[in-house]
C-alpha atoms as a PDB file:
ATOM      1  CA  UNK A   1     124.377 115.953 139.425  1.00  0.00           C
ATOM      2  CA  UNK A   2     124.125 114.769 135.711  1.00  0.00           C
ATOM      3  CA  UNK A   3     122.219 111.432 136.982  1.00  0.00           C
ATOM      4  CA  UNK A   4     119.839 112.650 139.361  1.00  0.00           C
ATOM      5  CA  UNK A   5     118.876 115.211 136.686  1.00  0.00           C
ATOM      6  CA  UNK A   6     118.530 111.814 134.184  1.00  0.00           C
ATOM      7  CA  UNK A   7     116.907 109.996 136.612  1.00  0.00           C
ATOM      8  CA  UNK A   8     114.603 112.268 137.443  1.00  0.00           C
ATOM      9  CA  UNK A   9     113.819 113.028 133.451  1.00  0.00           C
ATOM     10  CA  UNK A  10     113.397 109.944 133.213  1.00  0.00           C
ATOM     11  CA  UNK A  11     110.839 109.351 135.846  1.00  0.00           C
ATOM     12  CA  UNK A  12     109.117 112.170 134.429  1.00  0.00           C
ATOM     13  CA  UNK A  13     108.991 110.365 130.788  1.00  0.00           C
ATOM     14  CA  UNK A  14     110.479 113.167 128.962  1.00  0.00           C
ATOM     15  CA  UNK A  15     113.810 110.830 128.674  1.00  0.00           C
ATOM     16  CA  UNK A  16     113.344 107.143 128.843  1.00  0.00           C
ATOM     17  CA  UNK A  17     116.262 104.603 127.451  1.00  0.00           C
ATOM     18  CA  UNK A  18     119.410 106.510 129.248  1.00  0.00           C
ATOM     19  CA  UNK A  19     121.435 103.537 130.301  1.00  0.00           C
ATOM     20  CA  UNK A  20     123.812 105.728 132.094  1.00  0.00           C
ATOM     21  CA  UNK A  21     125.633 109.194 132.186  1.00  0.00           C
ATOM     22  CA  UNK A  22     128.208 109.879 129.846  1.00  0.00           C
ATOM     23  CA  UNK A  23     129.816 106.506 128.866  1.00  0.00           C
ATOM     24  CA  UNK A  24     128.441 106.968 124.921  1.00  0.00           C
ATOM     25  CA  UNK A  25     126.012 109.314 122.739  1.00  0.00           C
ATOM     26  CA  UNK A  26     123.867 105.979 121.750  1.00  0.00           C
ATOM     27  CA  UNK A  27     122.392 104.962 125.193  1.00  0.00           C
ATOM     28  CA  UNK A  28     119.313 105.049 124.392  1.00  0.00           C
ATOM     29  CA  UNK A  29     116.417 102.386 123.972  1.00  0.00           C
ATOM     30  CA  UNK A  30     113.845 102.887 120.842  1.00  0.00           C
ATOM     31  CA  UNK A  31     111.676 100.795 118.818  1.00  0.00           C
ATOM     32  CA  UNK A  32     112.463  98.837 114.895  1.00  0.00           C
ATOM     33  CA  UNK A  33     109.699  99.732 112.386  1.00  0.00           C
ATOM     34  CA  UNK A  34     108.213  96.542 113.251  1.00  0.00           C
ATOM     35  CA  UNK A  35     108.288  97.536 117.161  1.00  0.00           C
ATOM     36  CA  UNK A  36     110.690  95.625 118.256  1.00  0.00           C
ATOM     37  CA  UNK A  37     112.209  97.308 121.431  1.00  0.00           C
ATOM     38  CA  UNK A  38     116.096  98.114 120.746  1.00  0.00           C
ATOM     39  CA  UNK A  39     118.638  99.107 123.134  1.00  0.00           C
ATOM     40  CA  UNK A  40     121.532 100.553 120.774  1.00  0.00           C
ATOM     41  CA  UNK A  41     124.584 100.820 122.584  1.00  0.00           C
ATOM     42  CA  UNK A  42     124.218  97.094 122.934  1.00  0.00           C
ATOM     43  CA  UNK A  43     123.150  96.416 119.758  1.00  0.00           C
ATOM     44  CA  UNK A  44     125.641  98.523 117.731  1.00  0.00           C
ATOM     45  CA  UNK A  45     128.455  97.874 119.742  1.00  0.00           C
ATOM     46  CA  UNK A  46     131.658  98.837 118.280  1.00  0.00           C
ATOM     47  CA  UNK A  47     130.119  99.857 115.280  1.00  0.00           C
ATOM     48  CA  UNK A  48     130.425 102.926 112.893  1.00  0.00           C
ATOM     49  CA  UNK A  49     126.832 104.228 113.046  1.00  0.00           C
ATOM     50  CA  UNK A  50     125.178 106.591 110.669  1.00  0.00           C
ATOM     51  CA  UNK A  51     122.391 107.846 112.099  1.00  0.00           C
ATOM     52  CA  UNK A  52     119.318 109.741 109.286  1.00  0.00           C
ATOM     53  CA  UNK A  53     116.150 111.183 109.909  1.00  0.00           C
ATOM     54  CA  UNK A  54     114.238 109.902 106.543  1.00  0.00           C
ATOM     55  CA  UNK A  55     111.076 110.216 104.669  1.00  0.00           C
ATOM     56  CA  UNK A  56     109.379 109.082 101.417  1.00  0.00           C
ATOM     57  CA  UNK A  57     107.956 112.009  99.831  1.00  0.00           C
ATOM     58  CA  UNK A  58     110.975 114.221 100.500  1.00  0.00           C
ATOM     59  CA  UNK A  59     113.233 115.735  97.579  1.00  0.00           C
ATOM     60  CA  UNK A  60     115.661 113.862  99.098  1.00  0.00           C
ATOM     61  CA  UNK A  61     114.665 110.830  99.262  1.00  0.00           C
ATOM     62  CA  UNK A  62     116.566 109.475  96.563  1.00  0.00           C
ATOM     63  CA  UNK A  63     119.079 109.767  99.712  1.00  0.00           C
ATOM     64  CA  UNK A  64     117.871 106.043 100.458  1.00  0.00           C
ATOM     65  CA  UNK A  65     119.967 104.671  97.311  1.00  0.00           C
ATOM     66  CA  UNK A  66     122.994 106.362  97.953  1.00  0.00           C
ATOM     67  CA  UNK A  67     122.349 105.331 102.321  1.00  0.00           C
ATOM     68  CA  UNK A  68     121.775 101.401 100.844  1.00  0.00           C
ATOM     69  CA  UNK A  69     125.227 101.598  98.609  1.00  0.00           C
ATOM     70  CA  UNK A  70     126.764 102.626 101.962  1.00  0.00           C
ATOM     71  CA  UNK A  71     125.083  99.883 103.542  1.00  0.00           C
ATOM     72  CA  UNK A  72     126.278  97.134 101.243  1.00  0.00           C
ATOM     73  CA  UNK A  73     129.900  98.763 100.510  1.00  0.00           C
ATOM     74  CA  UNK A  74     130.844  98.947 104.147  1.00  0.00           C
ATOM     75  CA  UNK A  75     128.062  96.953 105.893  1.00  0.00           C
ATOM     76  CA  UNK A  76     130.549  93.578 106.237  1.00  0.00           C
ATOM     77  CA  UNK A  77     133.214  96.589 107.588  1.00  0.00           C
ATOM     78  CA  UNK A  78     131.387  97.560 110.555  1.00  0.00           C
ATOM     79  CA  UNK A  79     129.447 100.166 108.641  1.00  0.00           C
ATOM     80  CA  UNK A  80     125.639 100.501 110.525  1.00  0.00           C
ATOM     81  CA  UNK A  81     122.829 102.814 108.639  1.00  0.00           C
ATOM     82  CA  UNK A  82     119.973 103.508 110.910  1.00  0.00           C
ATOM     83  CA  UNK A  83     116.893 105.160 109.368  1.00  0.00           C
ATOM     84  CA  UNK A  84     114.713 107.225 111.583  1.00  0.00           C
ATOM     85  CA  UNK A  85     111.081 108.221 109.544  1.00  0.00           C
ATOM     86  CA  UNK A  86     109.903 111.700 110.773  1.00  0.00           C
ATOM     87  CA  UNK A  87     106.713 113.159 109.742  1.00  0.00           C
ATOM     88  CA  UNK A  88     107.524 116.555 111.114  1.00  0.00           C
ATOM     89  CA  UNK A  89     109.052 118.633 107.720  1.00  0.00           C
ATOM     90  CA  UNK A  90     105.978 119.108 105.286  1.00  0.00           C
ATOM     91  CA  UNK A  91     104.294 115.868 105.878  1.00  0.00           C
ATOM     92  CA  UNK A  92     106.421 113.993 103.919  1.00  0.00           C
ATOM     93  CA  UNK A  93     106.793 110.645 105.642  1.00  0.00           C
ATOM     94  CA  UNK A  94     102.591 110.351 106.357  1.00  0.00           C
ATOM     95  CA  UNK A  95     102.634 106.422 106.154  1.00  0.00           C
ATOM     96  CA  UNK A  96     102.095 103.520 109.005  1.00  0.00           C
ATOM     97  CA  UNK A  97     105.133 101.554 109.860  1.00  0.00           C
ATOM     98  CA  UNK A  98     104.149  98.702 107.482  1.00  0.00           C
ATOM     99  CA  UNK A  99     103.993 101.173 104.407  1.00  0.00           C
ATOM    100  CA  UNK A 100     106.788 102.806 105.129  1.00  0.00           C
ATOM    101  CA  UNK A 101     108.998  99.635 105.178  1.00  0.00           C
ATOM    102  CA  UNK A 102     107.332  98.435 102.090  1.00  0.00           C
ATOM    103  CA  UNK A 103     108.003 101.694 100.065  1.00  0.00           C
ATOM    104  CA  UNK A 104     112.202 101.554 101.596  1.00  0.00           C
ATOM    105  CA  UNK A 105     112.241  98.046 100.602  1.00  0.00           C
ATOM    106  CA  UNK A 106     109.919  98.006  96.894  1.00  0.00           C
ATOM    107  CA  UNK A 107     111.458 101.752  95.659  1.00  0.00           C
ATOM    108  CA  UNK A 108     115.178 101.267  97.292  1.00  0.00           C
ATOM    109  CA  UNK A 109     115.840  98.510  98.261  1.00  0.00           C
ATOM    110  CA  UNK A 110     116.450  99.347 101.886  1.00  0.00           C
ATOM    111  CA  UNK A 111     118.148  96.452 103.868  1.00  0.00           C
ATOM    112  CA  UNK A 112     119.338  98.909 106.399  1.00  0.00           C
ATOM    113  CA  UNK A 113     117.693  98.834 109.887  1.00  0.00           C
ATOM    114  CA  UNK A 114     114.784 101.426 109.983  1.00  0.00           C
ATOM    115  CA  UNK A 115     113.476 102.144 112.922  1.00  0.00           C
ATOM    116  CA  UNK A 116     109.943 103.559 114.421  1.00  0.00           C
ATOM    117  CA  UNK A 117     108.317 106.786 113.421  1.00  0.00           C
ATOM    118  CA  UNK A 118     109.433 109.604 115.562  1.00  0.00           C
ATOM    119  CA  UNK A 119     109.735 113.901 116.200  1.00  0.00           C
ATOM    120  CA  UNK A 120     113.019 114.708 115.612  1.00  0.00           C
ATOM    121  CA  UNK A 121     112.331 118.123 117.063  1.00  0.00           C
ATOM    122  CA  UNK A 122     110.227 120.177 119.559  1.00  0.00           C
ATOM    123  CA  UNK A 123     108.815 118.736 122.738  1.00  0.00           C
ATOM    124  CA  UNK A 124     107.741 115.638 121.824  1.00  0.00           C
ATOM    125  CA  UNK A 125     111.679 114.408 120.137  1.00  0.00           C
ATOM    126  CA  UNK A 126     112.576 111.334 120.599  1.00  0.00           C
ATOM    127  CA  UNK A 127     115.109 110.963 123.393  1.00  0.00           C
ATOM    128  CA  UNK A 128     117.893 110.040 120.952  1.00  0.00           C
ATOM    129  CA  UNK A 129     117.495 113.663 118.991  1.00  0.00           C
ATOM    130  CA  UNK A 130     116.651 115.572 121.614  1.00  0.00           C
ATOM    131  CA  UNK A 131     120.448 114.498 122.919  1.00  0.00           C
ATOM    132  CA  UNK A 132     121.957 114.575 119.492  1.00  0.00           C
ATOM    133  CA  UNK A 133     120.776 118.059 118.495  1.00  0.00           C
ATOM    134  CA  UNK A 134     122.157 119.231 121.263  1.00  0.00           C
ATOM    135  CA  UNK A 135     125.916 118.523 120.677  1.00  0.00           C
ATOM    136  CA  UNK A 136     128.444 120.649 119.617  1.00  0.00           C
ATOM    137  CA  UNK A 137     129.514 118.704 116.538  1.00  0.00           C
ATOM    138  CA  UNK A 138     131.152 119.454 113.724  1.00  0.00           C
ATOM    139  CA  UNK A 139     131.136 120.389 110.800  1.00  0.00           C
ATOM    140  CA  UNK A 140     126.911 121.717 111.473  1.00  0.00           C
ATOM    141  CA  UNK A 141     127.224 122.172 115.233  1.00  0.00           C
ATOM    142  CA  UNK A 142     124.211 122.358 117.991  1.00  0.00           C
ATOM    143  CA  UNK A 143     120.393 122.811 116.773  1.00  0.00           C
ATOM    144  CA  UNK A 144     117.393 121.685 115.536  1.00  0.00           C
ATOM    145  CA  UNK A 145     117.555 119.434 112.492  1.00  0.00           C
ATOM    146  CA  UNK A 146     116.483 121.385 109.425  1.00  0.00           C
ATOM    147  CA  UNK A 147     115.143 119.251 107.358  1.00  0.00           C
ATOM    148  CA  UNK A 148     114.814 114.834 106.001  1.00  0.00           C
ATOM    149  CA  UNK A 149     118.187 113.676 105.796  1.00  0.00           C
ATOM    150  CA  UNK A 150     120.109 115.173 108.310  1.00  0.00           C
ATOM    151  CA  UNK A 151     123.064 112.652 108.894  1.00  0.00           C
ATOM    152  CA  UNK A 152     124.928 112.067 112.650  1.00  0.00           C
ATOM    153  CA  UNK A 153     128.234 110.019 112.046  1.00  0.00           C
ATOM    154  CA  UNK A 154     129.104 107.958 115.278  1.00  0.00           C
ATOM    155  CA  UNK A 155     132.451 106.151 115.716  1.00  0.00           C
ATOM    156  CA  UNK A 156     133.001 102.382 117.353  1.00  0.00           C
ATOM    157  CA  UNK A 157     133.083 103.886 120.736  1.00  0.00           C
ATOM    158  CA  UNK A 158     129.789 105.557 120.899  1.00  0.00           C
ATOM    159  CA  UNK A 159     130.675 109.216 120.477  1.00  0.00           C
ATOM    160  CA  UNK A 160     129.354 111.412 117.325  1.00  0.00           C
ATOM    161  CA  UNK A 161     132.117 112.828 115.483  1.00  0.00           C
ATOM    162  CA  UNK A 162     130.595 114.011 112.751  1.00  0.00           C
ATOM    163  CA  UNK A 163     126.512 115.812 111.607  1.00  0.00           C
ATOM    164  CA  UNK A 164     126.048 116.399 108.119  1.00  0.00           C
ATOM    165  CA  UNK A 165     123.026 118.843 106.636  1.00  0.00           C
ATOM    166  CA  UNK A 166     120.470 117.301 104.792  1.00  0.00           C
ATOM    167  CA  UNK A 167     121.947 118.183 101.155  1.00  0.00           C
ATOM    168  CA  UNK A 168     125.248 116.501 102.593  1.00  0.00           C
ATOM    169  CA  UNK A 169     124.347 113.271  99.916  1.00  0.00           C
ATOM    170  CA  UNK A 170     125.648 110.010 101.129  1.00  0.00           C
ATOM    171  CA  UNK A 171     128.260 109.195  98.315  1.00  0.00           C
ATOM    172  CA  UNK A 172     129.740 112.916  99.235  1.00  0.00           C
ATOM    173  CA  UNK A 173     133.458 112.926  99.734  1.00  0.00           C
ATOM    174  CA  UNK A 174     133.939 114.401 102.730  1.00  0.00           C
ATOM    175  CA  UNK A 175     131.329 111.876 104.271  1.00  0.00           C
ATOM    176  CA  UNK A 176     132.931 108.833 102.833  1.00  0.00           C
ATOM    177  CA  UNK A 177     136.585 109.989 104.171  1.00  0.00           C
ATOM    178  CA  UNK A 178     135.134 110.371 107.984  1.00  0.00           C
ATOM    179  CA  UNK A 179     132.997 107.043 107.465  1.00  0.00           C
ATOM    180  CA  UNK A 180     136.695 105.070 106.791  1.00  0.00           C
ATOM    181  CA  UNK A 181     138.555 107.096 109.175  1.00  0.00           C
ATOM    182  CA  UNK A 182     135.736 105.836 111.920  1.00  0.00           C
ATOM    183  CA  UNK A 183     136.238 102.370 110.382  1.00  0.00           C
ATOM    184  CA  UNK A 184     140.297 102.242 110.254  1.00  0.00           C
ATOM    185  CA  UNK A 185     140.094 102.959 114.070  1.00  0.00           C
END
């Protein structure tokens, strides 16, 4: 039942990159800020992923330093910080792809992979957040996101184990002690 419904979602367009039913959270095809087409369960493989909703004009974007120090500290560990820009909480990611990557890279630095522009909510979500909002996971459970910076913590094998609020800041303890449980597995 679960992959005629997929299959015919994705016929209709309203979910295209599902790979397959439930093998992993992360089957699911999008595009790099440059537009490069990306299949991540492939790409990210047995990595820890840590998956953000960002923007440049946000409160929170000082988020990106803190996201980069994760990147470099555990990068080389398995350690994979993927930046999603969304446009849909007060406007504050307004910029093409190309200024978007040069603000992340001039301002912070940003060696992470970023990712296309996308809804992270509503009808026209990405495929991606339209299944990640909609697991039970602790500690924030099912629902829209709320705001920039909402973080989805996703072990070696596929599966989220972890969502994190938007004031959750990267360097917070509680983060970093799931990130090297994830990475000890």
């Amino acid at each position: 039942m679960f992959r005629l419904t997929v299959l015919a979602l994705t016929v209709a367009g309203v979910v295209s990159g599902v790979t397959s039913s439930a093998a992993s959270d992360i089957e699911f095809t999008t595009k790099t800020l440059e537009g490069k087409e990306v299949d991540l369960a492939k790409t990210y493989e047995g990595k820890v992923l840590l998956v953000v909703n960002v923007a440049s004009k946000c409160g929170l974007t000082p988020h990106y330093e803190g996201l980069q120090a994760l990147h470099e500290k555990y990068g080389d560990k398995g350690l994979c910080v993927l930046g999603f820009p969304c446009n849909q909480f007060g406007g504050q990611e307004p910029g093409t792809a190309e200024e978007i990557r040069d603000f992340c890279t001039t301002k912070y630095r940003v060696a992470f992979d970023m990712f296309e522009k996308i809804d992270v909510n509503g009808p026209d979500a990405c495929a991606l957040y339209k299944h990640l909002t909609a697991l039970d996971t602790k500690p924030k459970g099912t629902g829209k996101i709320s705001w920039n910076f909402e973080k989805f913590l996703v072990g070696k094998d596929g599966k989220v184990v972890a969502r994190y609020t938007p004031r959750t800041k990267p360097n917070d303890p509680n983060l970093i002690k799931a990130i090297e449980a994830e990475l000890a597995k």
